[in-house]
N, C-alpha and C. Protein backbone atom coordinates (compact mmCIF):
# COMPACT_ATOMS: atom_id res chain seq x y z
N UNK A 1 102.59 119.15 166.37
CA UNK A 1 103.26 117.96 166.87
C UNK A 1 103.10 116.85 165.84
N UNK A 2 103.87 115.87 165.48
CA UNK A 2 104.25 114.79 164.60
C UNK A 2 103.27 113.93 164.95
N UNK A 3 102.59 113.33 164.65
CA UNK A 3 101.68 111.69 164.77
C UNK A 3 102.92 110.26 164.22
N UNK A 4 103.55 109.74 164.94
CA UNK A 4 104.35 109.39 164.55
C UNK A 4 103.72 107.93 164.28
N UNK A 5 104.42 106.85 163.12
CA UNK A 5 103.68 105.54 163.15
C UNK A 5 104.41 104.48 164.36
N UNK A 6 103.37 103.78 164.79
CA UNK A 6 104.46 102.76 165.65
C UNK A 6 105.51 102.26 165.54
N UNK A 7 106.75 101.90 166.31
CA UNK A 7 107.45 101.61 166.17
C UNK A 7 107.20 100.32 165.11
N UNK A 8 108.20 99.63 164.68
CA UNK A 8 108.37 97.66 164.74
C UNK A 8 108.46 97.09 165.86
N UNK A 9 107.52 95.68 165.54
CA UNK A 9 107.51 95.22 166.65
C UNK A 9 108.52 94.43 166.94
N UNK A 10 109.37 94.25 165.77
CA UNK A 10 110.57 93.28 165.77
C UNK A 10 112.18 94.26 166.69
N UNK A 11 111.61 95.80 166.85
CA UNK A 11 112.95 96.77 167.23
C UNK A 11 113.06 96.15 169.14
N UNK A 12 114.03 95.98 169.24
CA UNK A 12 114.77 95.93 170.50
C UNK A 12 114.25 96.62 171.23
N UNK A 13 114.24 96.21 172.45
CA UNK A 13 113.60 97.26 173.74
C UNK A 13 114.57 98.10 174.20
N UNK A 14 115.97 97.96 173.68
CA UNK A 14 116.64 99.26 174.22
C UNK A 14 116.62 100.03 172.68
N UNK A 15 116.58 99.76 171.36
CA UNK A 15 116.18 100.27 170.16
C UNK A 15 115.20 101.76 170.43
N UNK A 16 114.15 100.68 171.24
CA UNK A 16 112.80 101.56 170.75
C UNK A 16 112.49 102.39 171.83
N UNK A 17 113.82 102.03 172.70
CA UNK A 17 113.38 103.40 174.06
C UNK A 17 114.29 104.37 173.21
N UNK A 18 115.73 104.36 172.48
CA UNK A 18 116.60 105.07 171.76
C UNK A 18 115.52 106.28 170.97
N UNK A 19 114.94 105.19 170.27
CA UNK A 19 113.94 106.44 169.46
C UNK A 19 112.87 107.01 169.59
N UNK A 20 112.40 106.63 171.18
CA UNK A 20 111.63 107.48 171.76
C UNK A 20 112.05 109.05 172.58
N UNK A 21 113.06 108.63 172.70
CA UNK A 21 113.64 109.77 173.34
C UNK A 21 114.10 110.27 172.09
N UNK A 22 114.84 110.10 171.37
CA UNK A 22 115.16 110.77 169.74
C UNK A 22 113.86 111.59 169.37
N UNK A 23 112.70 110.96 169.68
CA UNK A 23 111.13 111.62 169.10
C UNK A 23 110.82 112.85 169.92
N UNK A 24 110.90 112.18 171.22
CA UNK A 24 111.19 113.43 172.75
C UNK A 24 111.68 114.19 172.28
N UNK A 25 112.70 114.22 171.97
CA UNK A 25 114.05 115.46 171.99
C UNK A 25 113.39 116.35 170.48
N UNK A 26 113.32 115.76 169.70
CA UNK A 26 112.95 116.03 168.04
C UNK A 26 111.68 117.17 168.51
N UNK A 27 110.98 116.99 169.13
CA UNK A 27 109.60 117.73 169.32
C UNK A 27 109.76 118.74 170.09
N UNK A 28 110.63 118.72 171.19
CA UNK A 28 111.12 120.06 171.95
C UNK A 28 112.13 120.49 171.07
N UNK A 29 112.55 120.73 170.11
CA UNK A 29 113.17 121.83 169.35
C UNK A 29 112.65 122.44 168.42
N UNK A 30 110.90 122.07 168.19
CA UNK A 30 110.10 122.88 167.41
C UNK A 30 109.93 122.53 165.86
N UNK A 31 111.45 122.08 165.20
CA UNK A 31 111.64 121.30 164.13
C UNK A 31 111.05 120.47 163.54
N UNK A 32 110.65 120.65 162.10
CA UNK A 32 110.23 119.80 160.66
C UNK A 32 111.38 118.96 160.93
N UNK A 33 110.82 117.81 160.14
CA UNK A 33 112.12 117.05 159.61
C UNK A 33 113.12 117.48 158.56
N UNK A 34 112.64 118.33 157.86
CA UNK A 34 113.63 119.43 157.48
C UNK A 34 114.37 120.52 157.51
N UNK A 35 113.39 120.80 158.44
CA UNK A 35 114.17 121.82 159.57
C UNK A 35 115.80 121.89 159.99
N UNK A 36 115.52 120.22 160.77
CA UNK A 36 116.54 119.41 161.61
C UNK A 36 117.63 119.53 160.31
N UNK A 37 117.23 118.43 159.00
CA UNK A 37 118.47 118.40 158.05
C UNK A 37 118.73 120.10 158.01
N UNK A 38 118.43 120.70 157.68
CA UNK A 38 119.31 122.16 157.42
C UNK A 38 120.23 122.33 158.71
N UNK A 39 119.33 122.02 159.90
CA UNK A 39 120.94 122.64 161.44
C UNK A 39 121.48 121.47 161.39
N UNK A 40 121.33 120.32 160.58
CA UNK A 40 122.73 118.93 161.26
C UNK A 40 123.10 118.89 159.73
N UNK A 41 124.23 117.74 160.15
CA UNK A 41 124.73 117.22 158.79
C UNK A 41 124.10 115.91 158.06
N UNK A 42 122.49 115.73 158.59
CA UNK A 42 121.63 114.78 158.07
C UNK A 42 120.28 115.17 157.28
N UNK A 43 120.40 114.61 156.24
CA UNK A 43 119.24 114.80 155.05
C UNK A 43 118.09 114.78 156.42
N UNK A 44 116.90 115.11 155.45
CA UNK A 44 115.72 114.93 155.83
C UNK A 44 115.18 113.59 156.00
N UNK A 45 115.38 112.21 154.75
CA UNK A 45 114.99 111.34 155.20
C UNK A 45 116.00 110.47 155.83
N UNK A 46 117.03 110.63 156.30
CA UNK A 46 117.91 110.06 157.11
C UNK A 46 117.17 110.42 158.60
N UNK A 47 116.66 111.31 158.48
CA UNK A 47 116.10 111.69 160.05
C UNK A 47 114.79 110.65 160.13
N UNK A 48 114.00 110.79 158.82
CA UNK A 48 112.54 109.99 158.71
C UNK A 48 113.33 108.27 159.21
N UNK A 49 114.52 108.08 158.91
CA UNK A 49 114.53 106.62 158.98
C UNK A 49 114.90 106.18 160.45
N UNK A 50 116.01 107.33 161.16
CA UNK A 50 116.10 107.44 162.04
C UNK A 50 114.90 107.72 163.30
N UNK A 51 113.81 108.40 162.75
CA UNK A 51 112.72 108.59 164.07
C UNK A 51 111.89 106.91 164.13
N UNK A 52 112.23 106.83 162.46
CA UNK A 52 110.94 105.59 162.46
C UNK A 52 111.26 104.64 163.23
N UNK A 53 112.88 103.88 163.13
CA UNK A 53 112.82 103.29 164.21
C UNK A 53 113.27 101.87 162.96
N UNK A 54 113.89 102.50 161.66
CA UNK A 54 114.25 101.69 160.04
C UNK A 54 115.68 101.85 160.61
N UNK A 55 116.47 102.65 161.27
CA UNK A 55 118.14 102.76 161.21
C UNK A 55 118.36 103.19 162.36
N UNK A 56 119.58 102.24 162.76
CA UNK A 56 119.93 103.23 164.09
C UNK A 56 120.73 104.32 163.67
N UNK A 57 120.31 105.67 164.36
CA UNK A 57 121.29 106.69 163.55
C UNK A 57 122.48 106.72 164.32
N UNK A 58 123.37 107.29 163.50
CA UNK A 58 125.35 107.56 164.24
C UNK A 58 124.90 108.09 165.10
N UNK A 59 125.70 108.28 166.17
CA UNK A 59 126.47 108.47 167.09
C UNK A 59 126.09 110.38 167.07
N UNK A 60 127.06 110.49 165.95
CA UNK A 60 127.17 112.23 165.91
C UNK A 60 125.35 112.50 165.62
N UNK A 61 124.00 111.92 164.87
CA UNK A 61 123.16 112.87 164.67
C UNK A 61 122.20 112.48 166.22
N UNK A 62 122.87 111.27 167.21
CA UNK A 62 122.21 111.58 168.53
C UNK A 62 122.07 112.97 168.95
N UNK A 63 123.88 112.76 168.99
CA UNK A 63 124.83 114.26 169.67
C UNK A 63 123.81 114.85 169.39
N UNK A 64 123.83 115.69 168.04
CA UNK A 64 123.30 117.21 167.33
C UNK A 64 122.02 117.11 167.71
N UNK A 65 121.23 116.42 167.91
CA UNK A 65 119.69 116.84 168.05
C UNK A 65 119.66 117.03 169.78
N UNK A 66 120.47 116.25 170.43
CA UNK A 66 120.38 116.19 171.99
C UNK A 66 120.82 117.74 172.15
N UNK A 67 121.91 118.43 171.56
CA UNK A 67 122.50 120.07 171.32
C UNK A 67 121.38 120.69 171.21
N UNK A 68 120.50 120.26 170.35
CA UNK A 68 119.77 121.56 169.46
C UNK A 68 118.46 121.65 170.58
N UNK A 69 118.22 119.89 171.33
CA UNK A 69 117.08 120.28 172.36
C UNK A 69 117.43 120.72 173.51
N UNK A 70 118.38 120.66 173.53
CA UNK A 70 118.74 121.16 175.02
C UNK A 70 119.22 119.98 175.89
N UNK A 71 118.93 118.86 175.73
CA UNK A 71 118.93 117.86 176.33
C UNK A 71 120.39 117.54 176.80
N UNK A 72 120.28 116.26 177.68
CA UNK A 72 121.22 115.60 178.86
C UNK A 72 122.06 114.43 177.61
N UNK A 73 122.87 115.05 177.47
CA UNK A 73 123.77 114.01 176.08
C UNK A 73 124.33 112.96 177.09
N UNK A 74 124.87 113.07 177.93
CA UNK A 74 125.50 111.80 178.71
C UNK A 74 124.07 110.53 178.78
N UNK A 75 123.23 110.72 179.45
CA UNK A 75 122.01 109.89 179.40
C UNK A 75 121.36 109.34 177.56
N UNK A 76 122.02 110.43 177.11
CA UNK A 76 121.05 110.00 175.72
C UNK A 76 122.45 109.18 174.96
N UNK A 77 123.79 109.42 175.16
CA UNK A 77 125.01 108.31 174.77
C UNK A 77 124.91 107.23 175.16
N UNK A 78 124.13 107.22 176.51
CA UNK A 78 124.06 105.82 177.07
C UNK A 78 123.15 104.80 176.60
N UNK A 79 121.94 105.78 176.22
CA UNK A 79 120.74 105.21 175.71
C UNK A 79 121.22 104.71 174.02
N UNK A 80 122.14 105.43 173.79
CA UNK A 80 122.90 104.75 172.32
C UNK A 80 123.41 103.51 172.24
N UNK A 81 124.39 103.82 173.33
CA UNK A 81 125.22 102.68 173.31
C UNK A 81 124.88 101.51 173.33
N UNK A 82 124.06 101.51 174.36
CA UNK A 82 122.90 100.30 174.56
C UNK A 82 121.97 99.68 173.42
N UNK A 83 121.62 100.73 172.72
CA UNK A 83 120.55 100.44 171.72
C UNK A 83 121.52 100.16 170.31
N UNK A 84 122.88 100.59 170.59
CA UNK A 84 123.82 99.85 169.39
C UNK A 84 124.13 98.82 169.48
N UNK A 85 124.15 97.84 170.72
CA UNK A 85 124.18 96.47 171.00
C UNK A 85 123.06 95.66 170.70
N UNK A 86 122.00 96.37 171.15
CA UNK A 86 120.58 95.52 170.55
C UNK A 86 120.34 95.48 169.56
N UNK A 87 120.77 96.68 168.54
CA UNK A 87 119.73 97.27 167.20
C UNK A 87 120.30 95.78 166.34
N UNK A 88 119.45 95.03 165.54
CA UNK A 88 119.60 94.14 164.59
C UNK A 88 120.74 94.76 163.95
N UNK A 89 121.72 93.40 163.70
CA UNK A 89 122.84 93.95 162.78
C UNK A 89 122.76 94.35 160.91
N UNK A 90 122.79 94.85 160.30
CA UNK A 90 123.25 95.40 159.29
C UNK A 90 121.88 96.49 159.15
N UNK A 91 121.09 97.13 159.87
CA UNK A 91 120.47 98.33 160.11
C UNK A 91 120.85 99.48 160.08
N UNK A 92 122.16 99.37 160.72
CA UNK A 92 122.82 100.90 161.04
C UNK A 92 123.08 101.24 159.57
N UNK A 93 123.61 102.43 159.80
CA UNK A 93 123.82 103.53 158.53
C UNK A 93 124.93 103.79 159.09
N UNK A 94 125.88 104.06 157.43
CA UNK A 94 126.88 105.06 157.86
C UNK A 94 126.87 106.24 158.46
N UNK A 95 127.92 106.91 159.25
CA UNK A 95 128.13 107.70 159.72
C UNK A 95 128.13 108.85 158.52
N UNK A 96 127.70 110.51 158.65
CA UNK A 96 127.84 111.29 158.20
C UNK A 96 129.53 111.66 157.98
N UNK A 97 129.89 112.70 157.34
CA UNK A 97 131.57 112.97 157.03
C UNK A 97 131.47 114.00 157.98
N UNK A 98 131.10 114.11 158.94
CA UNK A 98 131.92 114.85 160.13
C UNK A 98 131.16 114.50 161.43
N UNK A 99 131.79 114.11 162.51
CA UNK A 99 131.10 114.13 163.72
C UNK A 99 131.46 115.38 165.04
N UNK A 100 130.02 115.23 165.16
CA UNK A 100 131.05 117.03 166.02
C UNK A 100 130.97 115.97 167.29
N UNK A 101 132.02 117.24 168.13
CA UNK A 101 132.74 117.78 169.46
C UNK A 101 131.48 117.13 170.59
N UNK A 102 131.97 116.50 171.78
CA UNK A 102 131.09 116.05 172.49
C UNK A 102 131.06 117.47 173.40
N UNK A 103 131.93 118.50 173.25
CA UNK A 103 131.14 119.60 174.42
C UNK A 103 129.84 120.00 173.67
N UNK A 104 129.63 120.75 174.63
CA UNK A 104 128.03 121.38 174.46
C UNK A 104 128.55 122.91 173.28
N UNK A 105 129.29 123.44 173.60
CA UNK A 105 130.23 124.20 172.61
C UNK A 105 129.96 123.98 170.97
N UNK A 106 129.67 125.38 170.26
CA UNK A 106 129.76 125.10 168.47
C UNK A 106 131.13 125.57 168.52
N UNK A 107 131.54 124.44 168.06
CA UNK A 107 133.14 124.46 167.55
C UNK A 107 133.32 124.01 166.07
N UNK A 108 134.55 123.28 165.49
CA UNK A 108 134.67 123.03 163.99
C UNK A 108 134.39 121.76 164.39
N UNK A 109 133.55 121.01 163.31
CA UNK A 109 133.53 119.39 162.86
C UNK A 109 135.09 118.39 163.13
N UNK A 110 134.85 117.76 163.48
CA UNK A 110 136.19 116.89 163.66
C UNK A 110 135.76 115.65 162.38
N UNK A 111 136.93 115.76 161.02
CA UNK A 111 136.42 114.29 160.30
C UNK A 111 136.14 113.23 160.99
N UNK A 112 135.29 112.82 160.34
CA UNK A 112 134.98 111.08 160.32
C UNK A 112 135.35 110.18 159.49
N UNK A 113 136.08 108.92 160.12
CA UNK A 113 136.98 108.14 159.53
C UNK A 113 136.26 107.65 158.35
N UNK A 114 137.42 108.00 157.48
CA UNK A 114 136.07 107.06 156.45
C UNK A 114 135.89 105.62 156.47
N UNK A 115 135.66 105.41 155.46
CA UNK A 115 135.07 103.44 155.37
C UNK A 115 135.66 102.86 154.62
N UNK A 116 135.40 101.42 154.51
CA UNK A 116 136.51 100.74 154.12
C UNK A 116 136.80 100.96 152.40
N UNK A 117 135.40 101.11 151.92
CA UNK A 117 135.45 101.63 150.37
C UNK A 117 136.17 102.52 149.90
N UNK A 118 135.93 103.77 151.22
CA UNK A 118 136.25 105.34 151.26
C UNK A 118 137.70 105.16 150.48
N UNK A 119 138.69 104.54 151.81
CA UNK A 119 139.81 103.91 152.34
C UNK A 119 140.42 103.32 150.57
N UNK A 120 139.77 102.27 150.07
CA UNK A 120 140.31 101.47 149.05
C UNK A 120 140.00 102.57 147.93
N UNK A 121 139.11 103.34 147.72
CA UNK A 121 139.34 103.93 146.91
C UNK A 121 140.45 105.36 146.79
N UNK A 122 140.72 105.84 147.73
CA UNK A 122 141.69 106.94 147.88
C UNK A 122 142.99 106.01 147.48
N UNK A 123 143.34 105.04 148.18
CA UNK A 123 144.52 104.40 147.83
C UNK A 123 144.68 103.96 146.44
N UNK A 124 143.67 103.65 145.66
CA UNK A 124 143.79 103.01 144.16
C UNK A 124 144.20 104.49 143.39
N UNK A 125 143.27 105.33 143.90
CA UNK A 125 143.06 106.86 143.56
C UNK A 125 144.53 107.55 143.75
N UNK A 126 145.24 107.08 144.89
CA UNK A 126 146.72 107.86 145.22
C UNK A 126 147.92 106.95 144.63
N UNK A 127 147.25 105.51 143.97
CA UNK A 127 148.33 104.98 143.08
C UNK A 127 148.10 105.13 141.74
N UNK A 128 147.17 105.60 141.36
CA UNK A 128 146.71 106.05 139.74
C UNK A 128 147.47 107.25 139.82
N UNK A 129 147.45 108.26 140.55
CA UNK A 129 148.23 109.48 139.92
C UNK A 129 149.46 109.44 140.62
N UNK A 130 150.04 108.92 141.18
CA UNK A 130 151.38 108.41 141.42
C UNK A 130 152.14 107.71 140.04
N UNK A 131 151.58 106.78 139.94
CA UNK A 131 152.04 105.90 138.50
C UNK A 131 151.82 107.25 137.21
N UNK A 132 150.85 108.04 137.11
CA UNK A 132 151.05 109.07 136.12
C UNK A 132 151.86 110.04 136.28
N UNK A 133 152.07 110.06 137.72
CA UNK A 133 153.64 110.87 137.59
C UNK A 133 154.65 110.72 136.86
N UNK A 134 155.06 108.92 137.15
CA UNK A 134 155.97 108.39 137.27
C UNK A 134 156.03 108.54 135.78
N UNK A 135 155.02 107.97 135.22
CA UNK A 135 155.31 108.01 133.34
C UNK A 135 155.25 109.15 132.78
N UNK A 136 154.75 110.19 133.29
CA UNK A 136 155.15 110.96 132.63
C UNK A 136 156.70 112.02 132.98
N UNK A 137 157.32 111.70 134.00
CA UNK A 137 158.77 112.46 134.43
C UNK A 137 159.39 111.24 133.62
N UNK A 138 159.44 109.42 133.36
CA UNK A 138 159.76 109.14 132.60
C UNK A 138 160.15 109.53 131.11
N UNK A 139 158.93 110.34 130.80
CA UNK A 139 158.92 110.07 129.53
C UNK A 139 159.34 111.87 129.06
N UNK A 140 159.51 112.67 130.13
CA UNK A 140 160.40 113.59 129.50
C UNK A 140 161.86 113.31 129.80
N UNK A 141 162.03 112.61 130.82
CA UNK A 141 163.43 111.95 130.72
C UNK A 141 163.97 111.54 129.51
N UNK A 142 163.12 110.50 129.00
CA UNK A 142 164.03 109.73 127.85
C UNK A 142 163.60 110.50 126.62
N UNK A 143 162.61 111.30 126.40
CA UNK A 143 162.50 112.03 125.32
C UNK A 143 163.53 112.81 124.64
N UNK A 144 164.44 113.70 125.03
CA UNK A 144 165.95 114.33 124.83
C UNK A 144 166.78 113.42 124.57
N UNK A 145 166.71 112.23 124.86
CA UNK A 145 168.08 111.52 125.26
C UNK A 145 167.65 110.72 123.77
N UNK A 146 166.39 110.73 123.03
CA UNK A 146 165.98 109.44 122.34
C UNK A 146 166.38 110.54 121.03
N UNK A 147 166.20 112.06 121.09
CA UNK A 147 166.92 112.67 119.75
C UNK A 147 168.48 112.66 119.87
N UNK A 148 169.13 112.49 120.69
CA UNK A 148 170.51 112.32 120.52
C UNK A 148 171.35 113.07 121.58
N UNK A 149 170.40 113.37 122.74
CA UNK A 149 171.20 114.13 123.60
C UNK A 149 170.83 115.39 123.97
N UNK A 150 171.43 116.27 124.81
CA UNK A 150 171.52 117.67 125.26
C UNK A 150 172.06 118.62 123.83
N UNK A 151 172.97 117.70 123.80
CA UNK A 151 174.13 118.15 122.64
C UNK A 151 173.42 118.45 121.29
N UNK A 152 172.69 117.34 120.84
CA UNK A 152 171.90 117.74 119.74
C UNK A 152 170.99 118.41 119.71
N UNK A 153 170.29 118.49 120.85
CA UNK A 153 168.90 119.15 120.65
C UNK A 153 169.60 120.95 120.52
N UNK A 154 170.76 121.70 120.98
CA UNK A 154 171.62 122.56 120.11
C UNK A 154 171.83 122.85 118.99
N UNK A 155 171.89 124.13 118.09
CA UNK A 155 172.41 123.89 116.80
C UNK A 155 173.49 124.77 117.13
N UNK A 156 174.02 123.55 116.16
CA UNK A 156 175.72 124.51 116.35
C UNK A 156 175.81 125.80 115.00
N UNK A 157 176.65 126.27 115.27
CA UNK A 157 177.17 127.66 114.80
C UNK A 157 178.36 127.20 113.48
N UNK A 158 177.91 127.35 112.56
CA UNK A 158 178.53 126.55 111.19
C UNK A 158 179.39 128.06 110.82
N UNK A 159 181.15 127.93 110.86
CA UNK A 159 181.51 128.93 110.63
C UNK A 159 182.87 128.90 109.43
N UNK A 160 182.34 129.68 108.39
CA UNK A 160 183.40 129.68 107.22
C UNK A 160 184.67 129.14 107.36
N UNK A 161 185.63 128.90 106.54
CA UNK A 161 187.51 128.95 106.56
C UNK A 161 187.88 130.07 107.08
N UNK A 162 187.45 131.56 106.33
CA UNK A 162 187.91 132.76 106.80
C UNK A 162 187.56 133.09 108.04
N UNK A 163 186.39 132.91 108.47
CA UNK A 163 185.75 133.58 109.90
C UNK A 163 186.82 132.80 110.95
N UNK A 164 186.75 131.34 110.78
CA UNK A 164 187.65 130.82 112.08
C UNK A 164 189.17 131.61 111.77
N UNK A 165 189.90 131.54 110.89
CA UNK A 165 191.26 132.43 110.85
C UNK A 165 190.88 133.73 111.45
N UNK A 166 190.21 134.34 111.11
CA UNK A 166 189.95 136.07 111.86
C UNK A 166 189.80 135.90 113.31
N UNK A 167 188.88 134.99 113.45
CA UNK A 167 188.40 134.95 115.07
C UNK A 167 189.72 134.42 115.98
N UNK A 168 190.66 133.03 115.52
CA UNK A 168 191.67 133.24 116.03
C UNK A 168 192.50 133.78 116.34
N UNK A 169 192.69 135.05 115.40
CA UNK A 169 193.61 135.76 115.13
C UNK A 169 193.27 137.14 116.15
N UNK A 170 192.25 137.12 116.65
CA UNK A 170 191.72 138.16 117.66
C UNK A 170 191.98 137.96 118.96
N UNK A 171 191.38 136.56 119.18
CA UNK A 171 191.78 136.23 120.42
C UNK A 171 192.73 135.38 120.57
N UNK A 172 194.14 135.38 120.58
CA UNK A 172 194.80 134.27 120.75
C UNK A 172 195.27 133.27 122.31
N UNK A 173 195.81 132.61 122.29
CA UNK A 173 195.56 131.40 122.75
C UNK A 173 196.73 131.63 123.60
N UNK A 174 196.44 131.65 125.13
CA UNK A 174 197.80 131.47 126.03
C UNK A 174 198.80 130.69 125.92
């Protein structure tokens, strides 16, 4: 069993009931703190910051540990919700990139929205290679057209005095 250090004395009273039951639950599934990171989608010390009582954890690594103990997830969402109103603001942590399924069910990860960085960077990211499209279908565009055409980039067929008389003279002309 864990010897855990006291909470802060500065954590919220609905905070520090959150991560008592988080500690509850953590100890009936038998689990290291590394344990836990290998079955969720949270490092090892994301869990250390989360038991200590340093971060309120998301939403989804309540879920997964309330799954893995067996536990009453409706009572322990509530005990979230609550303790996300109290927890001092800029504590929380981002959310992991996937939050699972509120059934009790292993099903597939449902994404998690990303963030506002996430967000600004995909868009700078989806107008950088947009604009390199653009210059480069530009620039085989005008490349042909800048030697002189369709027409030139052809070589024509350079044909004697005699050859054109013969060749007319084969096929003549309706």
């Amino acid at each position: 069993m864990t010897r855990w250090q006291p909470l802060p004395a500065t954590l919220p009273r609905e905070a520090r009931h959150l991560v008592e039951q988080l500690r509850l639950l953590k100890g009936r599934t038998g689990l290291s703190l590394a344990g836990l990171a290998r079955r969720t989608a949270y490092s090892k010390s994301s869990w250390q910051r989360y038991l200590s009582g340093d971060r309120l954890p998301p939403r989804g690594a309540a879920q997964m540990l309330c799954r893995l103990a067996g536990g009453d997830q409706a009572r322990l969402l509530a005990l979230w919700e609550l303790a996300e109103q109290a927890w001092p603001q800029g504590a929380s942590e981002p959310a992991a990139e996937t939050v699972p399924r509120l059934s009790g069910t292993a099903g597939p990860a449902e994404p998690a929205k990303p963030s506002t960085g996430q967000r600004r960077w995909r868009i700078a990211a989806l107008a950088a290679s947009a604009l390199a499209v653009l210059l480069a279908a530009g620039l085989l565009w005008a490349l042909p057209r800048r030697a002189g055409g369709p027409a030139a980039a052809r070589p024509r067929a350079v044909l004697s005095p005699a050859a054109r008389s013969t060749r007319s003279s084969r096929n003549p002309c309706p």
